[in-house]
Protein backbone atom coordinates (compact mmCIF):
# COMPACT_ATOMS: atom_id res chain seq x y z
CA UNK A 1 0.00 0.00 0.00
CA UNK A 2 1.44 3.67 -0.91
CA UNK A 3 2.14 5.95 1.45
CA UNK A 4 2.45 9.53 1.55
CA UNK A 5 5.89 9.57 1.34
CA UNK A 6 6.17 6.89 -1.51
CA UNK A 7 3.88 9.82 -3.53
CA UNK A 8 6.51 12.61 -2.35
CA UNK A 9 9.16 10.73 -3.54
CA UNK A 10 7.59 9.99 -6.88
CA UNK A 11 6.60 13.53 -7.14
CA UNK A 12 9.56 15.07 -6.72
CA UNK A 13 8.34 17.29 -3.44
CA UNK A 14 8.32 17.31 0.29
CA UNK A 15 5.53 15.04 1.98
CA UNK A 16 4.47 18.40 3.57
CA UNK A 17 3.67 19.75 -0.01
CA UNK A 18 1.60 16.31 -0.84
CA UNK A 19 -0.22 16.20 2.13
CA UNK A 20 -1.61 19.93 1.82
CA UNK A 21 -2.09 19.52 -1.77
CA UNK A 22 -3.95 16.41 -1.69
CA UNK A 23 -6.27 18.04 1.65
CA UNK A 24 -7.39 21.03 -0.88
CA UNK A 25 -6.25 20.26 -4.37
CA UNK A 26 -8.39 23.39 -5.73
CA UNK A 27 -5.86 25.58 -3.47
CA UNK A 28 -2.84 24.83 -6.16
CA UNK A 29 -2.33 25.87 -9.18
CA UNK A 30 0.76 24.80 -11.59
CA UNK A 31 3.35 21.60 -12.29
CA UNK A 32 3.86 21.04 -8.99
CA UNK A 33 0.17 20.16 -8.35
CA UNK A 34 -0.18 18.18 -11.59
CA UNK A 35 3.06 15.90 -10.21
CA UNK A 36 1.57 15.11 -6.87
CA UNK A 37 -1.70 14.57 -8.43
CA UNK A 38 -0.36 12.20 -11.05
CA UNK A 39 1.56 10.56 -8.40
CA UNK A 40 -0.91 9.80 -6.20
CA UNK A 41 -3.00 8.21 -8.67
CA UNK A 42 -0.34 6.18 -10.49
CA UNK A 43 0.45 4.48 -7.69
CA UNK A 44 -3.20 4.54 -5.84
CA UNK A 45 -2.86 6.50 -3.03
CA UNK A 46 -5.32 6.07 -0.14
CA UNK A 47 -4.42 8.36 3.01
CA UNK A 48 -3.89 6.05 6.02
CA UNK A 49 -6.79 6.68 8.83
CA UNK A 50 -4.40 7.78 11.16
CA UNK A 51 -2.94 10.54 9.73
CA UNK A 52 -6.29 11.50 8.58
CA UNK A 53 -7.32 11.38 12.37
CA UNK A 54 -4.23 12.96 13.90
CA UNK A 55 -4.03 15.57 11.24
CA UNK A 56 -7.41 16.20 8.87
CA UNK A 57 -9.79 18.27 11.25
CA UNK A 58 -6.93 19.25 13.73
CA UNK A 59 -4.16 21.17 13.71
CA UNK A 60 -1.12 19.10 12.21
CA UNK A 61 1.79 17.41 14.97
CA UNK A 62 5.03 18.27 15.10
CA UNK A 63 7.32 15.22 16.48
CA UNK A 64 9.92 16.04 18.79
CA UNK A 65 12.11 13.88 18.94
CA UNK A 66 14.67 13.81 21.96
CA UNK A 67 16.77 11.46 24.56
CA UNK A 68 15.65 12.00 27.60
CA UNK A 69 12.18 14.38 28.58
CA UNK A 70 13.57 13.76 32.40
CA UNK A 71 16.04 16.18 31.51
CA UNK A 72 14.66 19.69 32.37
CA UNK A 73 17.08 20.53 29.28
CA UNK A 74 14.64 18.74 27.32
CA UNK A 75 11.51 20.41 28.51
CA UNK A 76 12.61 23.65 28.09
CA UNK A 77 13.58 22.77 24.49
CA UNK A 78 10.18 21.45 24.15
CA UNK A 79 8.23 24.69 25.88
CA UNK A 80 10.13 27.16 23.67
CA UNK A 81 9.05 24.78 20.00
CA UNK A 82 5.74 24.58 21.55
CA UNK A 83 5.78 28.36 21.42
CA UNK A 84 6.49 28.70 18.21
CA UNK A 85 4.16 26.18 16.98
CA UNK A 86 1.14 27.13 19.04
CA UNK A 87 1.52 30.55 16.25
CA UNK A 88 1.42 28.37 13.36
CA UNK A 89 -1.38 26.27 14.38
CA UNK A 90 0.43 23.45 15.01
CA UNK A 91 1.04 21.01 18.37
CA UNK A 92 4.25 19.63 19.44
CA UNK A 93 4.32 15.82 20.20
CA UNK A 94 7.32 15.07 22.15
CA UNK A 95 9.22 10.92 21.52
CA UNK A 96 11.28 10.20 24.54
CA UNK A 97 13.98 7.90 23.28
CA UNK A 98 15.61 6.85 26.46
CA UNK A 99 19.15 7.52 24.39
CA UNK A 100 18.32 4.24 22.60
CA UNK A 101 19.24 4.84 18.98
CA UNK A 102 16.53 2.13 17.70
CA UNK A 103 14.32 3.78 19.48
CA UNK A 104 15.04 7.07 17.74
CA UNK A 105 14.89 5.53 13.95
CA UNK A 106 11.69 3.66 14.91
CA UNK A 107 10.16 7.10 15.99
CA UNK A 108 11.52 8.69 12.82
CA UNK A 109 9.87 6.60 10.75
CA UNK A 110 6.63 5.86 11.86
CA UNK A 111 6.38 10.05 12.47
CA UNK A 112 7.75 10.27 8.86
CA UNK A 113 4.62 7.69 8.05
CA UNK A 114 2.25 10.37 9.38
CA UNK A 115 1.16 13.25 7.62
CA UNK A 116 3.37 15.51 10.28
CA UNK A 117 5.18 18.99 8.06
CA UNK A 118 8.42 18.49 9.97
CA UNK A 119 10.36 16.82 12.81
CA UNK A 120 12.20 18.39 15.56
CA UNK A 121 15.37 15.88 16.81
CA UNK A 122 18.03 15.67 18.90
CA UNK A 123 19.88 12.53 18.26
CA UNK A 124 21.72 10.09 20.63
CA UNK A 125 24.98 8.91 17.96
CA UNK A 126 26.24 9.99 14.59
CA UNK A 127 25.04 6.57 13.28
CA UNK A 128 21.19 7.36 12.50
CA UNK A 129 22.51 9.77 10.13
CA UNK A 130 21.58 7.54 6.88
CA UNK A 131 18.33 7.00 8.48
CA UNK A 132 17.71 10.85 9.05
CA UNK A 133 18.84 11.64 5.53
CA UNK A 134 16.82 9.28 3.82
CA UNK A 135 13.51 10.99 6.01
CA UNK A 136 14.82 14.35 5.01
CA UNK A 137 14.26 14.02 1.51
CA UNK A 138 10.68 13.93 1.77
CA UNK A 139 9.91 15.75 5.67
CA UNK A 140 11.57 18.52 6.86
CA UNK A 141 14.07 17.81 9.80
CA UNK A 142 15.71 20.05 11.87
CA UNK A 143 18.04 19.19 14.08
CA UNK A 144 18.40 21.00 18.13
CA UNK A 145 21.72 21.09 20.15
CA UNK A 146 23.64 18.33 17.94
CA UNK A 147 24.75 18.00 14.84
CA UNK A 148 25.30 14.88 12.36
CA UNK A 149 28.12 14.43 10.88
CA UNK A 150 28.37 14.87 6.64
CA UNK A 151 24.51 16.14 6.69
CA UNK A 152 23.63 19.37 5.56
CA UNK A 153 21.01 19.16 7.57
CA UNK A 154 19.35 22.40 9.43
CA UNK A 155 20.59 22.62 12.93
CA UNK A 156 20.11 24.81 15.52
CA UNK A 157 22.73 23.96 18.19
CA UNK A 158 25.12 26.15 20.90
CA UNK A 159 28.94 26.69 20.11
CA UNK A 160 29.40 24.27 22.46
CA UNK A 161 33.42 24.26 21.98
CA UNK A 162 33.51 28.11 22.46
CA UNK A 163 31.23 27.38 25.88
CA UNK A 164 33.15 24.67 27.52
CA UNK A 165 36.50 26.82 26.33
CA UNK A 166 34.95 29.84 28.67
CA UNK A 167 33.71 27.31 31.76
CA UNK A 168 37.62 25.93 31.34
CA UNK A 169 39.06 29.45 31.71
CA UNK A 170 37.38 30.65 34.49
CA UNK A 171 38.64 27.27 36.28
CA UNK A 172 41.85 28.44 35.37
CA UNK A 173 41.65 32.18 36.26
CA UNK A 174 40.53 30.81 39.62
CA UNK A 175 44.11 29.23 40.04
CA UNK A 176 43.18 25.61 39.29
CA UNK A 177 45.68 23.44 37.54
CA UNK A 178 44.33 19.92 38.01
CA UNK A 179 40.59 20.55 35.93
CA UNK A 180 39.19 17.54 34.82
CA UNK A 181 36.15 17.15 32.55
CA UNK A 182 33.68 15.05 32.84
CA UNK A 183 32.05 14.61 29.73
CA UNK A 184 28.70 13.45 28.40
CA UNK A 185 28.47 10.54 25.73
CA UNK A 186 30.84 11.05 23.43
CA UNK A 187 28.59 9.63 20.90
CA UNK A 188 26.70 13.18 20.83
CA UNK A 189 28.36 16.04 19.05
CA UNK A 190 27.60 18.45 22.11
CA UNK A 191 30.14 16.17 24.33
CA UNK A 192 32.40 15.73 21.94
CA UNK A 193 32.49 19.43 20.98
CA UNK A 194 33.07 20.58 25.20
CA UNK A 195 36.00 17.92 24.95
CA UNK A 196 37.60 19.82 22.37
CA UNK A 197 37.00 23.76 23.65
CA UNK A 198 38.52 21.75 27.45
CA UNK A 199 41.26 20.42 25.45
CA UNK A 200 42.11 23.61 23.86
CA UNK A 201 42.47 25.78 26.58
CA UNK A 202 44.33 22.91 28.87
CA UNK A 203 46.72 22.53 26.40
CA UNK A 204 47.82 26.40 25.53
CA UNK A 205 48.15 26.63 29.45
CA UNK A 206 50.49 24.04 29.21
CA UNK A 207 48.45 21.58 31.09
CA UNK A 208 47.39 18.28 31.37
CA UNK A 209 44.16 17.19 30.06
CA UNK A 210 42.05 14.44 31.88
CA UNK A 211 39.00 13.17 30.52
CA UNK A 212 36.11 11.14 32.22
CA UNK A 213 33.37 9.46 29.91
CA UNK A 214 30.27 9.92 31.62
CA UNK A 215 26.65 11.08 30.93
CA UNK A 216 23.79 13.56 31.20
CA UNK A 217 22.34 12.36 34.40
CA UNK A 218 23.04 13.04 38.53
CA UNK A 219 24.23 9.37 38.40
CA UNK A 220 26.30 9.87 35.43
CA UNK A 221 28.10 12.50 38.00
CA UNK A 222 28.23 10.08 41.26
CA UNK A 223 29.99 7.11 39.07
CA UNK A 224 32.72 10.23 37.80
CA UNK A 225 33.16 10.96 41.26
CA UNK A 226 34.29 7.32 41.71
CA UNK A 227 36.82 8.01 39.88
CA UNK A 228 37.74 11.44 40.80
CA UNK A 229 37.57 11.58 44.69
CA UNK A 230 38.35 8.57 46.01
CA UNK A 231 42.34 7.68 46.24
CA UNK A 232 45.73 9.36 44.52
CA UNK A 233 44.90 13.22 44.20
CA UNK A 234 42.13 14.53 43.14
CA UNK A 235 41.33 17.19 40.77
CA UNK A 236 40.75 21.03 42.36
CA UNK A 237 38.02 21.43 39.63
CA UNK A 238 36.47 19.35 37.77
CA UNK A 239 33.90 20.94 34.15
CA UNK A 240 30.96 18.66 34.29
CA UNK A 241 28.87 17.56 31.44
CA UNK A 242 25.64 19.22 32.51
CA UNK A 243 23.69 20.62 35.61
CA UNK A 244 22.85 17.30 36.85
CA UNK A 245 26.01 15.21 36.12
CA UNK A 246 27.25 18.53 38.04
CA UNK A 247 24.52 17.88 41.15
CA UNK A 248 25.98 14.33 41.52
CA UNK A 249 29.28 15.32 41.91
CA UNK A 250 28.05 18.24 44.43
CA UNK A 251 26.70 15.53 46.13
CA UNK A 252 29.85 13.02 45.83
CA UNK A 253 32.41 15.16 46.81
CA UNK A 254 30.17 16.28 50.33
CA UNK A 255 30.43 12.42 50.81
CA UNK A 256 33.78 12.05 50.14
CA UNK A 257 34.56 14.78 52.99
CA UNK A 258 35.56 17.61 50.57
CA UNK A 259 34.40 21.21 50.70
CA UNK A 260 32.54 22.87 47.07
CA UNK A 261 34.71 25.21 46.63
CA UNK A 262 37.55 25.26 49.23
CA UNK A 263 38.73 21.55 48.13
CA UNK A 264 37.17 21.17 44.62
CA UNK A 265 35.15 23.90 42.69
CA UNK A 266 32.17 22.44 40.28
CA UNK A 267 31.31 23.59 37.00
CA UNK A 268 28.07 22.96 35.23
CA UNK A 269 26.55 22.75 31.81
CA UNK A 270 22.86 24.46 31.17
CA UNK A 271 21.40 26.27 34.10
CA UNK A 272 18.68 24.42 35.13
CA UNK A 273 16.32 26.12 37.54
CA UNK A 274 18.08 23.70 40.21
CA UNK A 275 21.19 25.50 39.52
CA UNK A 276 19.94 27.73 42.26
CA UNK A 277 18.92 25.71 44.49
CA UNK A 278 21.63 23.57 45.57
CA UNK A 279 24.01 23.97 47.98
CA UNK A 280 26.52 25.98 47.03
CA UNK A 281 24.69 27.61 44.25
CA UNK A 282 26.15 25.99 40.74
CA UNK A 283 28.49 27.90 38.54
CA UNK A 284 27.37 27.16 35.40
CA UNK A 285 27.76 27.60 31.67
CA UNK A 286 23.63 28.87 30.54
CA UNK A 287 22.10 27.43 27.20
CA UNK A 288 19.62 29.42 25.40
CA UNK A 289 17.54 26.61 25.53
CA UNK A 290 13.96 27.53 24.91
CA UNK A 291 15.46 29.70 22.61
CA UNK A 292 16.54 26.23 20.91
CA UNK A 293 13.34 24.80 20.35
CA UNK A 294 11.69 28.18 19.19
CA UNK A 295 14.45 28.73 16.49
CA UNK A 296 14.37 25.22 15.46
CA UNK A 297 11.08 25.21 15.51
CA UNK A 298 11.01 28.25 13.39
CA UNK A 299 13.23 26.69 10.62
CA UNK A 300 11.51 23.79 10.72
CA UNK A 301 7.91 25.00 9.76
CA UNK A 302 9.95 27.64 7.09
CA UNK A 303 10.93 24.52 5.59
CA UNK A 304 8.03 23.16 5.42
CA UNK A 305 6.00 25.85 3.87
CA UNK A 306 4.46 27.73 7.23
CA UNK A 307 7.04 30.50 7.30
CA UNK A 308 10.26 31.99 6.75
CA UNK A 309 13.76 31.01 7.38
CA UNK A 310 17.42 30.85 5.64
CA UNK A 311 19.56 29.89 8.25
CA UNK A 312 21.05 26.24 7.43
CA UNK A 313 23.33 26.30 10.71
CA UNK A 314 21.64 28.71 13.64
CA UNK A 315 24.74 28.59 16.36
CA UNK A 316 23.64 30.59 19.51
CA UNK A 317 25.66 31.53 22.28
CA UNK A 318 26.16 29.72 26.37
CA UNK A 319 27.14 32.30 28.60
CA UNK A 320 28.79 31.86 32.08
CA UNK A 321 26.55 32.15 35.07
CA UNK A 322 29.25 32.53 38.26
CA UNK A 323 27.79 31.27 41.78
CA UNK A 324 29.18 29.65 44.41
CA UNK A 325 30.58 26.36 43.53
CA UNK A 326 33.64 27.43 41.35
């Protein structure tokens, strides 16, 4: 059985353009309309009953695709698209993934199945980029906060090497010499990207670089500390992946018996509203991050015919939000 995207491809034209062609075919004039038309009936076209009940009366979805909704990073991405889709008459369906990268591609393609304009994604690893290339021919995609590698994909991300480089400096202005970074994944571009501004400024100070593969999460931050705190000599500051990998190592290093700053001075990644709550207050590095989802948003719906947009990279700026802990 055809689907809407099997008539995009045949048609030359983003699924977006079939499906509002095909709701109000008197609406279009031209080649474009006589291709999709054609299309559809060459190779009998039916629209599937669930697109037609997710998107023929109502407003049309938007798929958000992203690892983790726990993450208040996440949900601020989320509230700032939502924002910006509310305006267009559209609705914002946010796919949890879990950081599972089957789980991503599945989502992909059963959104890309529905009669959705675009999708919104974050992605886990470089290796759905085939997948997400393949969708992109026919569905707009935009990507938030990572990129793919070899895509020329819209993405709306944070100079995330120019960030980490000004979280790394401060350590250093501070007087620490022993900074370690604990990183996220380094199968996402954002961690490998905060490796590299780290590395950068460790090495033109002539110092040694120490790296510790962790994740997103307050547990992520409590293994690290394993690592970090217990035996040999510890680090005097340590650049943590995020706000919550940051939180568990707040909360390691008070176990281990050493004082935030006096003994080791934290560094985050996002400003999350509990930033400001713990004790001390986290020193962080702020994304724009409802600002994210709004932008991408943005492009994403320009791309898809509800609006305007040029940008094929959109990279916004982290800025560095000094409390107590470093």
């Amino acid at each position: 059985m055809a689907t809407i995207a099997d008539v995009a491809r045949a048609a030359g034209v983003h699924r977006s353009t079939v499906s509002r062609i095909l709701r109000d075919p008197k609406a279009f004039r031209g080649e474009t309309r006589t291709r999709v038309l054609e299309a559809a009936a060459r190779l009998d076209y039916r629209p599937s009953r669930i697109a037609q009940a997710l998107s023929g009366g109502a407003s049309p979805l938007v798929p958000l695709v992203v690892p983790d909704i726990s993450n208040p990073f996440f949900a601020r991405v989320a509230r700032g698209a939502e924002e910006i889709a509310r305006a267009a008459g559209l609705h914002i369906v946010v796919c949890s993934t879990g950081g599972d990268v089957e789980a991503e591609v599945a989502y992909l393609q059963a959104m890309s199945d529905l009669d959705t304009p675009c999708i919104l994604f974050t992605p886990s690893a470089d290796t759905v980029a085939a997948q997400v290339l393949s969708i992109a021919r026919h569905t707009a995609v935009v990507l938030i906060d990572r990129s793919l590698p070899e895509t020329d994909l819209r993405c709306v991300r944070v100079d995330h090497v120019q960030a980490a480089a000004a979280g790394t400096q401060h350590l250093l202005t501070r007087g620490h010499r022993r900074v370690v970074c604990v990183s996220g994944p380094m199968s996402a571009s954002s961690a490998r990207e905060r490796v590299a501004g780290y590395q950068t400024v460790m090495d033109e100070a002539g110092l040694p670089a120490q790296v510790v593969e962790g994740d997103f999460t307050i547990a992520g931050g409590r293994q690290a500390a394993a690592q970090l705190f217990v035996g040999g000599e510890p680090p005097t500051a340590v650049l943590a992946a995020n706000d919550l990998c940051a939180v568990g190592l707040l909360t390691a290093a008070r176990e281990a018996g050493l004082r935030v700053p006096d003994d080791v001075a934290v560094l985050g990644f996002d400003d999350l509203d509990v930033a400001q709550h713990v004790n001390p207050s986290l020193t962080t590095l702020r994304q724009p991050s409802a600002e994210l989802g709004g932008q991408a948003a943005r492009l994403a719906l320009a791309d898809a015919g509800f609006g305007d947009g040029s940008d094929v990279v959109l990279t916004l700026q982290a800025e560095l939000i000094v409390r107590e802990s470093a």
